[in-house]
PDB file of N, CA and C in Angstrom:
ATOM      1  N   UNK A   1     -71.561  40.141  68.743  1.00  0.00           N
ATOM      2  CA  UNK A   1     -70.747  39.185  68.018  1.00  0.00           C
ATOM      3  C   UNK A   1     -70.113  38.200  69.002  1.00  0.00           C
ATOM      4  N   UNK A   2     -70.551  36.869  68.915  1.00  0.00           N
ATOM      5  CA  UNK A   2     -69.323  35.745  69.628  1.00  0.00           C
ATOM      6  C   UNK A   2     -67.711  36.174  69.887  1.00  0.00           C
ATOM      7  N   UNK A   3     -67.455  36.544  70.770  1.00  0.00           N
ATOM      8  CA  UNK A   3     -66.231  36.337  71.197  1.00  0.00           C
ATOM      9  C   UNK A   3     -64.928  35.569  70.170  1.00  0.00           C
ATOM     10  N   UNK A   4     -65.284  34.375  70.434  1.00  0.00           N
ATOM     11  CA  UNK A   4     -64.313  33.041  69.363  1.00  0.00           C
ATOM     12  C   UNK A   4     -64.633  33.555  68.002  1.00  0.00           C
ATOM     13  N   UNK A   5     -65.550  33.626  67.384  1.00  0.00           N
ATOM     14  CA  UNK A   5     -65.535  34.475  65.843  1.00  0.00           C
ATOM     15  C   UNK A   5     -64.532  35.620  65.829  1.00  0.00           C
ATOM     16  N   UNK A   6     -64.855  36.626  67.094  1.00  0.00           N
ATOM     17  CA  UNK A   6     -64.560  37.998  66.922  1.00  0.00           C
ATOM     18  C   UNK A   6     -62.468  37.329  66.692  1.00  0.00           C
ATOM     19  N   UNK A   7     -62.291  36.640  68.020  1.00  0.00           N
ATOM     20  CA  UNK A   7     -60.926  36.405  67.990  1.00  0.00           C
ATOM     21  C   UNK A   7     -60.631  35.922  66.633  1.00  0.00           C
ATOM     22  N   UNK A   8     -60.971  34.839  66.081  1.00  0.00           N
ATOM     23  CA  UNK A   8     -60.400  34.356  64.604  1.00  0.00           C
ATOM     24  C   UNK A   8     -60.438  35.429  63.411  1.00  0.00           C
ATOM     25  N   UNK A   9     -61.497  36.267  63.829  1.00  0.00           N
ATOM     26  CA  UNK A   9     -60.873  36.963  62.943  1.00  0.00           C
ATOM     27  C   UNK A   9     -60.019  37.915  63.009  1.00  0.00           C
ATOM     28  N   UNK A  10     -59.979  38.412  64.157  1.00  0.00           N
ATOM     29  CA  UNK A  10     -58.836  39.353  64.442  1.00  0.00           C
ATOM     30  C   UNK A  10     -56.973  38.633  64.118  1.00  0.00           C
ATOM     31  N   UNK A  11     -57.143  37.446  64.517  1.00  0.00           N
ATOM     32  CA  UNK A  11     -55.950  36.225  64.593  1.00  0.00           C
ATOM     33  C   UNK A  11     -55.465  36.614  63.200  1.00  0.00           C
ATOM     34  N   UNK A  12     -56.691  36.465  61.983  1.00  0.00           N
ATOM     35  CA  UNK A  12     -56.369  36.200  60.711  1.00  0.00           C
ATOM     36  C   UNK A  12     -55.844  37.480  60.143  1.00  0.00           C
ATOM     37  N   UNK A  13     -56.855  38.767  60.670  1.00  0.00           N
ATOM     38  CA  UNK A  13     -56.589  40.316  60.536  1.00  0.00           C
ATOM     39  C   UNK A  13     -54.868  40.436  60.713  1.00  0.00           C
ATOM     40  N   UNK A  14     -54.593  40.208  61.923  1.00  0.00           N
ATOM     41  CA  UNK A  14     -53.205  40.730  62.837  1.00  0.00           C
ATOM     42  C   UNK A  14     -51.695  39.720  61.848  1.00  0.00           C
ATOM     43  N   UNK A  15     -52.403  38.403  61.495  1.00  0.00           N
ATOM     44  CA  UNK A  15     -51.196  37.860  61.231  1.00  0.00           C
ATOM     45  C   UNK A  15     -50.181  38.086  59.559  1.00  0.00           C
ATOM     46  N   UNK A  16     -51.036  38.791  58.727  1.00  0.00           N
ATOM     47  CA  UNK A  16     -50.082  39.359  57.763  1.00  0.00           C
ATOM     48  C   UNK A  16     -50.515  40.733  57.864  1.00  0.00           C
ATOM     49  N   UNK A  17     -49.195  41.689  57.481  1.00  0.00           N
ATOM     50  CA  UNK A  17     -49.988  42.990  57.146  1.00  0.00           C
ATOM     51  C   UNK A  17     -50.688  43.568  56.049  1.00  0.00           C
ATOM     52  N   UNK A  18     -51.237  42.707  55.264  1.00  0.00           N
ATOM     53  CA  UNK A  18     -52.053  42.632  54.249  1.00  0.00           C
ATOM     54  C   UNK A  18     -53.021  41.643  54.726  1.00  0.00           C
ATOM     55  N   UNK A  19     -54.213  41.780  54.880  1.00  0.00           N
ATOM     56  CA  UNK A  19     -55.222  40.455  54.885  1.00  0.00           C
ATOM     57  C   UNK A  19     -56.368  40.664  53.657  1.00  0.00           C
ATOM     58  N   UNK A  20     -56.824  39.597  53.059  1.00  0.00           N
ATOM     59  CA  UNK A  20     -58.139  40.424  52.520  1.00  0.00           C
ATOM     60  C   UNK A  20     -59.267  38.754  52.815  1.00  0.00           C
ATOM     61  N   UNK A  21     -60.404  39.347  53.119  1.00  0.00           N
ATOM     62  CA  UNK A  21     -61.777  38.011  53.228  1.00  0.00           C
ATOM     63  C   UNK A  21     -62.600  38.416  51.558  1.00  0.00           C
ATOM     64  N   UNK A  22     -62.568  37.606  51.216  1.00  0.00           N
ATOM     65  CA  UNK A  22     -62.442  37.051  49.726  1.00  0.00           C
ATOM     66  C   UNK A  22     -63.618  36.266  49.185  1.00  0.00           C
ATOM     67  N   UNK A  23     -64.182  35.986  48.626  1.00  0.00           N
ATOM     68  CA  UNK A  23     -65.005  35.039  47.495  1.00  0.00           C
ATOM     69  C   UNK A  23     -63.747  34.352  46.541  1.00  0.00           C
ATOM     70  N   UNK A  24     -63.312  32.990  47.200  1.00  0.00           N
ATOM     71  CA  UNK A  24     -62.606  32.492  46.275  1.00  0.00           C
ATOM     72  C   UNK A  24     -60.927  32.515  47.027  1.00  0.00           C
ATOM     73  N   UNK A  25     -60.182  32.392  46.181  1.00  0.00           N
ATOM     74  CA  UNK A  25     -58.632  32.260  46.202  1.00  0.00           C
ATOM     75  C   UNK A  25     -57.973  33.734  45.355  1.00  0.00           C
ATOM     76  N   UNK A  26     -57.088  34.065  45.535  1.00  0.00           N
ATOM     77  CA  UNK A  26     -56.130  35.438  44.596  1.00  0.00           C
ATOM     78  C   UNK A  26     -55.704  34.444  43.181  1.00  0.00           C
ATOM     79  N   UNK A  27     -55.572  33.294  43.067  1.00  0.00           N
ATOM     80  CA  UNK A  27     -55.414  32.470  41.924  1.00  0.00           C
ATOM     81  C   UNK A  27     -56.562  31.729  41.206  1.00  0.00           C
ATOM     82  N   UNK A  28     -58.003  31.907  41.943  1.00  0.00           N
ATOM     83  CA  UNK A  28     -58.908  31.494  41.738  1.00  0.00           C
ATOM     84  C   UNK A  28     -60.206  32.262  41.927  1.00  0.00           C
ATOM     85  N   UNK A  29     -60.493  33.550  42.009  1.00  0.00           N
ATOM     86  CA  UNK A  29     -61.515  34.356  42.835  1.00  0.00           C
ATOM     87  C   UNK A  29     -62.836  33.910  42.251  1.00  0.00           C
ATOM     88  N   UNK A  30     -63.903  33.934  42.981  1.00  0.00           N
ATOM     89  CA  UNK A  30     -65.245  33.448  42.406  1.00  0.00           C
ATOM     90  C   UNK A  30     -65.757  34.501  42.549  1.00  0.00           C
ATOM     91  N   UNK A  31     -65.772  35.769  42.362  1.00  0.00           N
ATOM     92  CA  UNK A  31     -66.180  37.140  41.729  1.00  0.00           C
ATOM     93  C   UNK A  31     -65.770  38.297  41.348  1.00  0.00           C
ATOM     94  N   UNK A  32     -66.115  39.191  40.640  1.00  0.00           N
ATOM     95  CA  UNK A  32     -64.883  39.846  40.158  1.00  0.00           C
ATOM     96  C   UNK A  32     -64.863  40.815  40.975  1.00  0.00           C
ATOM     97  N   UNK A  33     -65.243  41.137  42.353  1.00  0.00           N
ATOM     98  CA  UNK A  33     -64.758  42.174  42.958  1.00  0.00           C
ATOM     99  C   UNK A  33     -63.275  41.568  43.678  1.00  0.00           C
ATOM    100  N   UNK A  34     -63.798  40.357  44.232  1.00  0.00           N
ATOM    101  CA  UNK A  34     -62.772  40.047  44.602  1.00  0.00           C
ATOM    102  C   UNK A  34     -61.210  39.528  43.985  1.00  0.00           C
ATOM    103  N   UNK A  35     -61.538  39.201  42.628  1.00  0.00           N
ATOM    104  CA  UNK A  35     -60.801  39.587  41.202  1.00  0.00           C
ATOM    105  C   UNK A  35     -59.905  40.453  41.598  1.00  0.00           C
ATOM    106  N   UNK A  36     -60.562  41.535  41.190  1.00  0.00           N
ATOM    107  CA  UNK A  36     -59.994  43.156  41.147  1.00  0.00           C
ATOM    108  C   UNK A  36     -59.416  43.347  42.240  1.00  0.00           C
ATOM    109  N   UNK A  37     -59.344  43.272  43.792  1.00  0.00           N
ATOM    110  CA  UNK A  37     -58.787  43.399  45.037  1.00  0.00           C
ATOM    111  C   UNK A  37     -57.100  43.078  45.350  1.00  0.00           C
ATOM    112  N   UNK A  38     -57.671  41.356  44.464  1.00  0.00           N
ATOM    113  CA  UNK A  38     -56.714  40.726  44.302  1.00  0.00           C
ATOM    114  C   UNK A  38     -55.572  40.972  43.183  1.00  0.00           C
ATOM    115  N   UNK A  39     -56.044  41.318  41.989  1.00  0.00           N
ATOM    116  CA  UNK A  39     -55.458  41.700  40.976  1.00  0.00           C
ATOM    117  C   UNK A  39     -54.125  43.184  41.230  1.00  0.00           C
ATOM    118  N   UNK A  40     -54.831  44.059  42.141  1.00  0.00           N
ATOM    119  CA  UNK A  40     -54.331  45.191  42.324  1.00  0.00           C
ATOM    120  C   UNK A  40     -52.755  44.927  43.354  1.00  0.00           C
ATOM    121  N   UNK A  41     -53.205  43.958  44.376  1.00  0.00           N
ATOM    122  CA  UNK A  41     -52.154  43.497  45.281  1.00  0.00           C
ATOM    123  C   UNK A  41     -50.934  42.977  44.554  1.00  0.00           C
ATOM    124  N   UNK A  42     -51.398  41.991  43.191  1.00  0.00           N
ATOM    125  CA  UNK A  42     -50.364  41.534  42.783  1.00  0.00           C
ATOM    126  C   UNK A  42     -49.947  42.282  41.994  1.00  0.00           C
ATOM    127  N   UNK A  43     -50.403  43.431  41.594  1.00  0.00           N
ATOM    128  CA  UNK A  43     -49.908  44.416  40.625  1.00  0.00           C
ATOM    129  C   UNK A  43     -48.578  45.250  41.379  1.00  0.00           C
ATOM    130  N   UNK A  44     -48.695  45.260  42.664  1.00  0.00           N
ATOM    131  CA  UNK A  44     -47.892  46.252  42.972  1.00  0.00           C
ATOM    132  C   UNK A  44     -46.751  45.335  44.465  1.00  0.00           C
ATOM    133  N   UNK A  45     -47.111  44.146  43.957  1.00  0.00           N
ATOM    134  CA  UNK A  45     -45.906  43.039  44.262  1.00  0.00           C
ATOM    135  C   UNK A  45     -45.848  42.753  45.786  1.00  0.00           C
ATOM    136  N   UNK A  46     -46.708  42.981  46.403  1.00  0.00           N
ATOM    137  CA  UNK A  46     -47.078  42.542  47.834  1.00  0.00           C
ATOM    138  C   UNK A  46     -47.224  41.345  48.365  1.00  0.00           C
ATOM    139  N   UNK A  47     -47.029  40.962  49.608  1.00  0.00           N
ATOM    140  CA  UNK A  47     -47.860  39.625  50.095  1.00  0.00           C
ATOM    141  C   UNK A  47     -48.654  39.805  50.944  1.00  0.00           C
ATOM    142  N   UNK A  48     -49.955  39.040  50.885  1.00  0.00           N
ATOM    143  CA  UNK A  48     -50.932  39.292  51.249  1.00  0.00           C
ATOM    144  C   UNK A  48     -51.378  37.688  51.739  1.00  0.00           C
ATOM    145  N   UNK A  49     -52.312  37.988  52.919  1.00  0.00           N
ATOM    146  CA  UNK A  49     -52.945  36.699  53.632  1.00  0.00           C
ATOM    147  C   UNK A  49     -54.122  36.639  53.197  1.00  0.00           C
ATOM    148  N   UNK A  50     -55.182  35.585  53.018  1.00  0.00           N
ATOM    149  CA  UNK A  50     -56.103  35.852  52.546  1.00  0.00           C
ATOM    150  C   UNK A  50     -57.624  35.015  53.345  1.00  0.00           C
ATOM    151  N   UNK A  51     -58.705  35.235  53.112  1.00  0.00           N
ATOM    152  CA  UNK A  51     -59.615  33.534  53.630  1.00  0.00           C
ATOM    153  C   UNK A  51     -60.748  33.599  52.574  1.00  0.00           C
ATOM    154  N   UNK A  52     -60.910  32.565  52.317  1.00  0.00           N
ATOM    155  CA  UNK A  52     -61.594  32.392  51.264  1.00  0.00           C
ATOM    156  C   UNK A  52     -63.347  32.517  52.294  1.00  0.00           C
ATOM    157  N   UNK A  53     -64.334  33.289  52.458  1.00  0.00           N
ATOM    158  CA  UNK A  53     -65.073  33.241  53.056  1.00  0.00           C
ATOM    159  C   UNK A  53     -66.538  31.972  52.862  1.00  0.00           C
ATOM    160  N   UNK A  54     -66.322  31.492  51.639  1.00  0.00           N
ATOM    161  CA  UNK A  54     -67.095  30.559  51.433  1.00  0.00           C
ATOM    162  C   UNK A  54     -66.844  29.148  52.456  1.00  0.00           C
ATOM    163  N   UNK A  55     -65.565  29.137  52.962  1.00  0.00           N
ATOM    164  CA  UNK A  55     -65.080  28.367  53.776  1.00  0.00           C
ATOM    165  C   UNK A  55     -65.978  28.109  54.681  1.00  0.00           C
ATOM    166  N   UNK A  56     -66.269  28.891  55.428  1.00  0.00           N
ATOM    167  CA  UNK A  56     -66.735  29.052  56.848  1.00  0.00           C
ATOM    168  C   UNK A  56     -68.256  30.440  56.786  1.00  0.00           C
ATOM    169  N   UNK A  57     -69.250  29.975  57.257  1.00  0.00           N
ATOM    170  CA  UNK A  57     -70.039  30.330  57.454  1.00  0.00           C
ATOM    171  C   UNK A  57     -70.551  31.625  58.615  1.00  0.00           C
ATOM    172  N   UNK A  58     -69.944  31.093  59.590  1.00  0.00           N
ATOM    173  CA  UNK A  58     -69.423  32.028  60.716  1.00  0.00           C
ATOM    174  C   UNK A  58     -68.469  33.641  60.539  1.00  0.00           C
ATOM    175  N   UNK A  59     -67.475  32.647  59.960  1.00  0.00           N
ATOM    176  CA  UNK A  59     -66.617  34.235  59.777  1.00  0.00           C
ATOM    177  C   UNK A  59     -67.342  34.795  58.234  1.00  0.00           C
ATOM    178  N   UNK A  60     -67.566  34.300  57.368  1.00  0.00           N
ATOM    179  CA  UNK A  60     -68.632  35.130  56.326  1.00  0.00           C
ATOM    180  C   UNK A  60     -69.607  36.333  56.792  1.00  0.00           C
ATOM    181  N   UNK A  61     -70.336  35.708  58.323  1.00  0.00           N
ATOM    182  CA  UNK A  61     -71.206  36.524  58.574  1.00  0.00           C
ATOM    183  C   UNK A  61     -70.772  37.272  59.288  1.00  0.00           C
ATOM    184  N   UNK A  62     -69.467  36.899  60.150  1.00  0.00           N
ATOM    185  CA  UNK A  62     -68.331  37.508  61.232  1.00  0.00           C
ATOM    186  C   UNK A  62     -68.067  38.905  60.977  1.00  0.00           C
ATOM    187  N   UNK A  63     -67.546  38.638  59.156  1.00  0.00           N
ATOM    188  CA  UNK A  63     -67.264  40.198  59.145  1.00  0.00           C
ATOM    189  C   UNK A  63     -67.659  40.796  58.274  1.00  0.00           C
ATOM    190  N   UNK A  64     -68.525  40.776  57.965  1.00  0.00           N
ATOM    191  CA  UNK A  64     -69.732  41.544  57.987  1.00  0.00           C
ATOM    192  C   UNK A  64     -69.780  42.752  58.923  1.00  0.00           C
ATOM    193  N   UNK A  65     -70.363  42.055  60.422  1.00  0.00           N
ATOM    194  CA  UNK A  65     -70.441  42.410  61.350  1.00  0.00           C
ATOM    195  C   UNK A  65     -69.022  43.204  62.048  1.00  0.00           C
ATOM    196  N   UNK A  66     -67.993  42.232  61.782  1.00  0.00           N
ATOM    197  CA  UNK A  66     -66.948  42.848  62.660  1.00  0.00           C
ATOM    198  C   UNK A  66     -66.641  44.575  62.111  1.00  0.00           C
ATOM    199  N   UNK A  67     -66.525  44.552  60.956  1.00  0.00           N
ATOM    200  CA  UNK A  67     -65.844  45.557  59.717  1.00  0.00           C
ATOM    201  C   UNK A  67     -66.801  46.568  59.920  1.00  0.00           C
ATOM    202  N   UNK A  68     -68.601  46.552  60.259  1.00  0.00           N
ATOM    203  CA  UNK A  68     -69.238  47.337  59.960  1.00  0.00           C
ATOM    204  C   UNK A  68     -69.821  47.143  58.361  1.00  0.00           C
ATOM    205  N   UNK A  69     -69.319  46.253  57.578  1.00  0.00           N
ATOM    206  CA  UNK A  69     -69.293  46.490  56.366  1.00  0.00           C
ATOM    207  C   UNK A  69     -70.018  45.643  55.510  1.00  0.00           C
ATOM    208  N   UNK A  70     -70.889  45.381  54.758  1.00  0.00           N
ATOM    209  CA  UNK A  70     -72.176  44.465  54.218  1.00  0.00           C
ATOM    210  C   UNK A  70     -71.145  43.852  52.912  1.00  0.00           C
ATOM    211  N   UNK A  71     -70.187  44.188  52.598  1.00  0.00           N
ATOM    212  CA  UNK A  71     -69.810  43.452  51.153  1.00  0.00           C
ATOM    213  C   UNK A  71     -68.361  42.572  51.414  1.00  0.00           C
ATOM    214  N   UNK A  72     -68.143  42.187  50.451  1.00  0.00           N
ATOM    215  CA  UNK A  72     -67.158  41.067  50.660  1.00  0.00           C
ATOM    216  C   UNK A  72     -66.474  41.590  49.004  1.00  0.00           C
ATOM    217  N   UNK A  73     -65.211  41.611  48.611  1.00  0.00           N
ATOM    218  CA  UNK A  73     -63.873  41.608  49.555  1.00  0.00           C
ATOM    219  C   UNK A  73     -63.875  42.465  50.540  1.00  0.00           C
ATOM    220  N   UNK A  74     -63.321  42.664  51.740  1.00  0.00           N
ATOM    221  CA  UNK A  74     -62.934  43.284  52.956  1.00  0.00           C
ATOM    222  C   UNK A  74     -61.724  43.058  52.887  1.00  0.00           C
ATOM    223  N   UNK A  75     -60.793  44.513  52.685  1.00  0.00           N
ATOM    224  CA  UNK A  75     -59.332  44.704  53.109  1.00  0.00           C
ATOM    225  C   UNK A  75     -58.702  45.122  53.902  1.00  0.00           C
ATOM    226  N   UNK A  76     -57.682  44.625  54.898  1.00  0.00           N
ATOM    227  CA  UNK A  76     -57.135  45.027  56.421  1.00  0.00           C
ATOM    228  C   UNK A  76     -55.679  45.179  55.567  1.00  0.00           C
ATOM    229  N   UNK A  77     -55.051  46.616  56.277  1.00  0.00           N
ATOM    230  CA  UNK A  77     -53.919  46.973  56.047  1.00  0.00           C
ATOM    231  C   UNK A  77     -53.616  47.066  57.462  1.00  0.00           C
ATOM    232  N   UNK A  78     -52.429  46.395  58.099  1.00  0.00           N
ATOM    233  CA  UNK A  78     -51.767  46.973  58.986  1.00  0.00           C
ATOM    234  C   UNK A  78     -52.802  46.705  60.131  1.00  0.00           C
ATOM    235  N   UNK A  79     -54.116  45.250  60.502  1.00  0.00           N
ATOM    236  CA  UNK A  79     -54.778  45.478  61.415  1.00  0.00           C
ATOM    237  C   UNK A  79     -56.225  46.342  61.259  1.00  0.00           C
ATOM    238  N   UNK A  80     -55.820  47.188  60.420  1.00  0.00           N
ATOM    239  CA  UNK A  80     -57.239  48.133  59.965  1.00  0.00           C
ATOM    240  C   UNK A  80     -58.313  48.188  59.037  1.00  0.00           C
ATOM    241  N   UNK A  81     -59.230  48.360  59.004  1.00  0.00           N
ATOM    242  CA  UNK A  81     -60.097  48.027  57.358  1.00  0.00           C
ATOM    243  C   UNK A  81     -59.889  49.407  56.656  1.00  0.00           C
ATOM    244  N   UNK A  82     -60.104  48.783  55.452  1.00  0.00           N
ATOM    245  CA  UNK A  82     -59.613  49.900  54.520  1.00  0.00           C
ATOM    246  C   UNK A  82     -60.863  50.074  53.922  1.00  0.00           C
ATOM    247  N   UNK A  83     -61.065  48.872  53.597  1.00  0.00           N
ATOM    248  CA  UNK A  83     -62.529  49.262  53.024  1.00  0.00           C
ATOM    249  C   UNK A  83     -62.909  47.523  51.448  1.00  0.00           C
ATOM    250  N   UNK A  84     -63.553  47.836  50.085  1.00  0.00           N
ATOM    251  CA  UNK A  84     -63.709  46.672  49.257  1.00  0.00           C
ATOM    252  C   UNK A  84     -63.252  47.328  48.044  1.00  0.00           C
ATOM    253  N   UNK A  85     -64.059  46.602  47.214  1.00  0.00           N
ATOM    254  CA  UNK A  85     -62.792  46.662  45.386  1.00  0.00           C
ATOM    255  C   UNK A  85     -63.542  48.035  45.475  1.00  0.00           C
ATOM    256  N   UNK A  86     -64.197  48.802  45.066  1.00  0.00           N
ATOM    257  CA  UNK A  86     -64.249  50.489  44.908  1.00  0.00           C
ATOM    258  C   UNK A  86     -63.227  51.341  45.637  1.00  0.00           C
ATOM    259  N   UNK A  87     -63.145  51.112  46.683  1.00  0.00           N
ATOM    260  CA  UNK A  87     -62.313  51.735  47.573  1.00  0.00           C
ATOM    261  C   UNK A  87     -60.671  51.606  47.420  1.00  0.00           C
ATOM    262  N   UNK A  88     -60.541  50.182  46.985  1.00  0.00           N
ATOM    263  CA  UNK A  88     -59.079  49.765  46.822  1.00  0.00           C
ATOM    264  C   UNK A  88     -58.650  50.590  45.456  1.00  0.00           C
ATOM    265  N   UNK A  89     -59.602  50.385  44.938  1.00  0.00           N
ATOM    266  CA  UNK A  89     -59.439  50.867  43.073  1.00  0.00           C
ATOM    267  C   UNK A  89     -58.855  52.427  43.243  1.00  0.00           C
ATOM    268  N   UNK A  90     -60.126  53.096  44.014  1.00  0.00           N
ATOM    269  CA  UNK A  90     -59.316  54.137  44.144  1.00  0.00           C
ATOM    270  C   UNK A  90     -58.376  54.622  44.784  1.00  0.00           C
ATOM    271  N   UNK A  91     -58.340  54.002  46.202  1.00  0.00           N
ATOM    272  CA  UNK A  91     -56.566  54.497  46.785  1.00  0.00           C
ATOM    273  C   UNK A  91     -55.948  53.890  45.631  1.00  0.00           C
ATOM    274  N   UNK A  92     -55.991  53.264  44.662  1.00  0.00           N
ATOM    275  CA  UNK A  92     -54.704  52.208  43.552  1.00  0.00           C
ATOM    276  C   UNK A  92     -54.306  53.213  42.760  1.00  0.00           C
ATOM    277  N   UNK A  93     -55.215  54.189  42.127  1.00  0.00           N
ATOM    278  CA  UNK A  93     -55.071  54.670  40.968  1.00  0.00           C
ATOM    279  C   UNK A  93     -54.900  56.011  41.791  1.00  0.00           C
ATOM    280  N   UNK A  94     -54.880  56.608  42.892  1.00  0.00           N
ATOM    281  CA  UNK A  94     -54.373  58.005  43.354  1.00  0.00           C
ATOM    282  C   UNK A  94     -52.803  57.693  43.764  1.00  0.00           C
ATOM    283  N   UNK A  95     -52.670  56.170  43.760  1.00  0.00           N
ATOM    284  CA  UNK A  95     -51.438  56.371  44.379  1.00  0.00           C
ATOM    285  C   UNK A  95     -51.061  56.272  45.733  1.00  0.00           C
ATOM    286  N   UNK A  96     -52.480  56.233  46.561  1.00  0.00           N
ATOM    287  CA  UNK A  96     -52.566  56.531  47.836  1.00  0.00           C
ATOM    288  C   UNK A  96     -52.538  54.683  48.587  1.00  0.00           C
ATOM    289  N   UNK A  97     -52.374  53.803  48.272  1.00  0.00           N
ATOM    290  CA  UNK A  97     -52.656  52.731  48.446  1.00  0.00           C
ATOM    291  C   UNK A  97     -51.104  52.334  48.564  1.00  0.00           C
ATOM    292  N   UNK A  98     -50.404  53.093  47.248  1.00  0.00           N
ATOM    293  CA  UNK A  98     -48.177  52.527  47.934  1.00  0.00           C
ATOM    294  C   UNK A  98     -47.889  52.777  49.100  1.00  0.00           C
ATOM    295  N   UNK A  99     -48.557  54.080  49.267  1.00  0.00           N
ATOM    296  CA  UNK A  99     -48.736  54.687  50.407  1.00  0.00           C
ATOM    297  C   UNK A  99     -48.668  54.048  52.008  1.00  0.00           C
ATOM    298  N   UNK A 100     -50.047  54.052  51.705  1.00  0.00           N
ATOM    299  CA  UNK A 100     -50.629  52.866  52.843  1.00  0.00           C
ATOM    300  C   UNK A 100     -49.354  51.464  53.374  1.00  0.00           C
ATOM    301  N   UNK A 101     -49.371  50.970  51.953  1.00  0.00           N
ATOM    302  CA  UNK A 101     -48.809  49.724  52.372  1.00  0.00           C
ATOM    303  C   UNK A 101     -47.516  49.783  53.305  1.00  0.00           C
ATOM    304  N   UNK A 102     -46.902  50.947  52.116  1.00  0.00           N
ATOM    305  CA  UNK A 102     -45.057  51.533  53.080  1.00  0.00           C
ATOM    306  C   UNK A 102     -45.300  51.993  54.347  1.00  0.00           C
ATOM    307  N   UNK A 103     -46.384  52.220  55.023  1.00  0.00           N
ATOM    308  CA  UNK A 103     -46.407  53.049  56.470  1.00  0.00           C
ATOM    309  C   UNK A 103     -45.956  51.835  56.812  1.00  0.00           C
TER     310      UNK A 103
END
């Protein structure tokens, strides 16, 4: 992975403790996983940073690569990946996701 990719996205990762790379806007999402990602954050009254990955071509494919992870939404808690909308859904509904956020 490029270096300058790897940094921007880490920049974007590190600077809220919520990040998510997205299809779309949290007021606008252009799919419904990323819908649902988004939907859950505002459910439980958080702020969250976001990048719309259609933006940029580079970091689309960036993290991908960076995360390990082939799908898009990609969620960073605290610097870390958590994982996409299946994953969020279920830390949401165990409860395990208030969790997360309060560490």
């Amino acid at each position: 992975m490029d270096e300058k990719i790897k940094k921007r996205i880490e920049d974007m990762i590190h600077k809220n403790k919520i990040f998510i790379f997205m299809k779309g806007s949290p007021d606008a999402p252009e799919c419904g996983f990323s819908m649902k990602v988004a939907n859950i954050l505002k459910d439980l009254h958080v702020e969250f940073g976001y990048f719309n990955i259609f933006e940029d071509e580079e970091i689309r494919q960036g993290v991908k690569e960076y995360a390990n992870w082939p799908t898009i939404p990609q969620v960073y808690i605290n610097g870390k990946f958590v994982g996409g909308a299946d994953i969020m859904e279920q830390l949401y509904n165990s409860g395990k996701l208030k969790k997360l956020i309060e560490e």
